[in-house]
Protein backbone atom coordinates (compact mmCIF):
# COMPACT_ATOMS: atom_id res chain seq x y z
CA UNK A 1 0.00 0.00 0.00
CA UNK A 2 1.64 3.37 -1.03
CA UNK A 3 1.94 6.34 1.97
CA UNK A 4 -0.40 9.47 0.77
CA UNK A 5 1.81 12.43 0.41
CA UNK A 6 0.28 16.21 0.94
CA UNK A 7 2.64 18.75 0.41
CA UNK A 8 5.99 16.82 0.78
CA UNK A 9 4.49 15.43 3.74
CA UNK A 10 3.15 11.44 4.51
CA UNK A 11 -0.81 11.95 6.29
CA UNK A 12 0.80 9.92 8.79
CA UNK A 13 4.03 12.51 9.25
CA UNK A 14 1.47 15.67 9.03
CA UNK A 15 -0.95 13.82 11.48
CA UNK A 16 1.67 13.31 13.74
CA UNK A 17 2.87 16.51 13.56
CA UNK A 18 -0.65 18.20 14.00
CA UNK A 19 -0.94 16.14 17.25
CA UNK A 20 2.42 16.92 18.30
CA UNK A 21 1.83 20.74 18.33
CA UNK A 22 -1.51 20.66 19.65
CA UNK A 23 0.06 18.27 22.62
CA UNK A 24 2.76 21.12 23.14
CA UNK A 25 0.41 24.10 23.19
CA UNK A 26 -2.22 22.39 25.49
CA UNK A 27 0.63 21.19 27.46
CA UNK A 28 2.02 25.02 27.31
CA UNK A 29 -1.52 26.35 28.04
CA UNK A 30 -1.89 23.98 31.51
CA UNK A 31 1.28 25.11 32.72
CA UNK A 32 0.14 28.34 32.22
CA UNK A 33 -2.83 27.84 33.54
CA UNK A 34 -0.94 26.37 36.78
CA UNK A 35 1.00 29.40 37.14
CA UNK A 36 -1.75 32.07 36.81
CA UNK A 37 -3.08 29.54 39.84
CA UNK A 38 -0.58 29.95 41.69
CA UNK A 39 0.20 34.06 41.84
CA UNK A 40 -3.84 34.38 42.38
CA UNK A 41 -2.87 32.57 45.46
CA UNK A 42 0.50 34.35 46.22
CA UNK A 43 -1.63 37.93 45.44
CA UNK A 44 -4.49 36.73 48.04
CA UNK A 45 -1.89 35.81 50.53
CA UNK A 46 0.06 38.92 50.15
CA UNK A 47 -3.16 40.88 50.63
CA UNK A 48 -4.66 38.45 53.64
CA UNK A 49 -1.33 38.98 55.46
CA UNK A 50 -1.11 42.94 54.45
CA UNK A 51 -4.71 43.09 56.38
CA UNK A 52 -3.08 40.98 59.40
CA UNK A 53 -0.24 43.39 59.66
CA UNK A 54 -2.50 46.32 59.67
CA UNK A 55 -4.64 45.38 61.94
CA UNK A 56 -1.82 44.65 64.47
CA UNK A 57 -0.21 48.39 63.91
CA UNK A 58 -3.90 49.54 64.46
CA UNK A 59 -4.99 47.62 67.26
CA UNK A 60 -1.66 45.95 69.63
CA UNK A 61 0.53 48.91 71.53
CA UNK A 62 2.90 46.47 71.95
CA UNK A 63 3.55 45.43 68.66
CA UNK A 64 4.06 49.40 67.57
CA UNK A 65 6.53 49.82 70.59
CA UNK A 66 8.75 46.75 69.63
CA UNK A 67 8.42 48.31 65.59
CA UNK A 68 9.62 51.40 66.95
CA UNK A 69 12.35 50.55 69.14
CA UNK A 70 13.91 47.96 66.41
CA UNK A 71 13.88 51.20 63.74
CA UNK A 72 15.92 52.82 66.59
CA UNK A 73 18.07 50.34 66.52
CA UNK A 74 18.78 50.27 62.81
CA UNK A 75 19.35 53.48 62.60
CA UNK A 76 21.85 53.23 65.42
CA UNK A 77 23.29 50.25 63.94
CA UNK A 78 23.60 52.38 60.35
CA UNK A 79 25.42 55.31 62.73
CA UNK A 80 27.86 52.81 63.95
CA UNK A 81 28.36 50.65 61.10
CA UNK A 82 27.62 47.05 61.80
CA UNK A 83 29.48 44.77 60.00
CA UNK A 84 27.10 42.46 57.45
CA UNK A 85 26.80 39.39 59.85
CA UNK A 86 25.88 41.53 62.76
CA UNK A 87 22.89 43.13 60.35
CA UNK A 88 22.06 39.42 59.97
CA UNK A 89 21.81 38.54 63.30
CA UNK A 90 20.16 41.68 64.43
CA UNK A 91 17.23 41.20 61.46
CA UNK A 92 16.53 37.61 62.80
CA UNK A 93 16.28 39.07 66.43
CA UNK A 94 13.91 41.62 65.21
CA UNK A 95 11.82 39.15 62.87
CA UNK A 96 11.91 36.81 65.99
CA UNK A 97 10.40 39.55 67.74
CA UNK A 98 7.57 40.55 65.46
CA UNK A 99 7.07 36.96 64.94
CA UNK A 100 7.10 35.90 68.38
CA UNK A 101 4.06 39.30 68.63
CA UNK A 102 1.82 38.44 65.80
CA UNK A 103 1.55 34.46 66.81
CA UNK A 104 0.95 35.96 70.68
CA UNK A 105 -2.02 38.46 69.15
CA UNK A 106 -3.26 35.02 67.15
CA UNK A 107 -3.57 33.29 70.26
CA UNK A 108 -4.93 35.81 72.61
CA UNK A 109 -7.66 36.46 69.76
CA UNK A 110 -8.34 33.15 69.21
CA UNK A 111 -8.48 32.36 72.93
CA UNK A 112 -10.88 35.43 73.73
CA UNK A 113 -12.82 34.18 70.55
CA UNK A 114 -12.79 30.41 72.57
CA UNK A 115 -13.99 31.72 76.28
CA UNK A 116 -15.97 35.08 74.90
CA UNK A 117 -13.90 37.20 77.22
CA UNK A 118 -15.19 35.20 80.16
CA UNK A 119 -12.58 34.32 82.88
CA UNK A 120 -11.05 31.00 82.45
CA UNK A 121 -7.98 30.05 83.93
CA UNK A 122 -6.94 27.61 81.41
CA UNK A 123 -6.75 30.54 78.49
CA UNK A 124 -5.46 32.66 81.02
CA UNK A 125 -2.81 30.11 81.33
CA UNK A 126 -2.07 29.54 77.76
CA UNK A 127 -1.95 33.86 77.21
CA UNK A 128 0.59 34.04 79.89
CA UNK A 129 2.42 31.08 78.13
CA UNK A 130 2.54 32.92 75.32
CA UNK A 131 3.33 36.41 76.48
CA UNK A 132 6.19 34.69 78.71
CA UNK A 133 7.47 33.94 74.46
CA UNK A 134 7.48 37.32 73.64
CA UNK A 135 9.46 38.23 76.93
CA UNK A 136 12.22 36.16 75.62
CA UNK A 137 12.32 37.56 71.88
CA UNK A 138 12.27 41.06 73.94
CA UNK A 139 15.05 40.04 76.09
CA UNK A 140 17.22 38.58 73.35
CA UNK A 141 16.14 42.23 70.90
CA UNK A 142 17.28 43.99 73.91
CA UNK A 143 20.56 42.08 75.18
CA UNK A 144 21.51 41.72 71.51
CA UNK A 145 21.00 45.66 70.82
CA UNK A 146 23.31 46.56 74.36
CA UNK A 147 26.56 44.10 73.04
CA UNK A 148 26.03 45.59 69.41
CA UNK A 149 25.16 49.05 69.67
CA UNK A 150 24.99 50.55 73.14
CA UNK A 151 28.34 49.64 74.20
CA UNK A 152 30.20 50.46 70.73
CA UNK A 153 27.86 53.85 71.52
CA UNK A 154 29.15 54.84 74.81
CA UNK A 155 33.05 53.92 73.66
CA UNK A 156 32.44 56.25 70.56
CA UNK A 157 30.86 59.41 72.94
CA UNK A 158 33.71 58.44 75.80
CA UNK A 159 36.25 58.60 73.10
């Protein structure tokens, strides 16, 4: 049996061919499809998170203290010149910090959510758990910021 030809090409070749191309660009289209997915869900957590962060500057003193006092402490640490590693360190203290704040605010909200703002001493429990966390990030933000930018301070202004 002789092979049809069309245009230089077998039907078999040009069907193969068609199919081929149409594999790629569905192929091409899915993974596309995929990725649109996927920022839609990036964007939407971006903009879920944004909300969380301003409704902590809002709402928690706390939270605008600690923001505060660790821009102080950059700047200080710009004035004195911290070497790259000590930037490193001091930006994990600080995002220890603010991390160690937002998951206390989670809890507390969720707990006062739990026992609608009546007295329990189980929540109260887990809240002081939980602020007793953010004590320590504080502690470490603060003992970290004396040995890397109060002391170097005071030997610059003593001369």
């Amino acid at each position: 049996m002789q092979e049809r030809v069309y245009r230089g090409y077998s039907l078999y070749s040009a069907a193969h061919n068609a199919l081929h191309n149409l594999t790629a660009f569905y192929g091409y289209a899915i993974i596309l499809a995929v990725m649109l997915k996927l920022l839609l869900k990036l964007y939407n957590s971006t903009i879920y998170s944004l909300r969380g962060l301003r409704y902590i500057l809002q709402n928690e003193a706390s939270f605008k203290l600690e923001a505060a006092a660790a821009v102080l402490a950059a700047g200080l640490g710009w004035y004195l010149g911290l070497e790259p590693l000590q930037w490193l360190v001091f930006v994990l203290a600080a995002s220890l910090l603010f991390i160690t704040e937002l998951l206390n605010t989670a809890v507390e909200l969720t707990c006062d959510f739990v026992s609608q703002k009546k007295f329990n001493k189980k929540i109260g429990i887990i809240k002081d758990v939980c602020s007793a966390a953010v004590f320590f990030a504080i502690l470490f933000f603060i003992l970290l910021s004396l040995c890397w930018l109060i002391i170097p301070l005071i030997r610059q202004i003593t001369g």
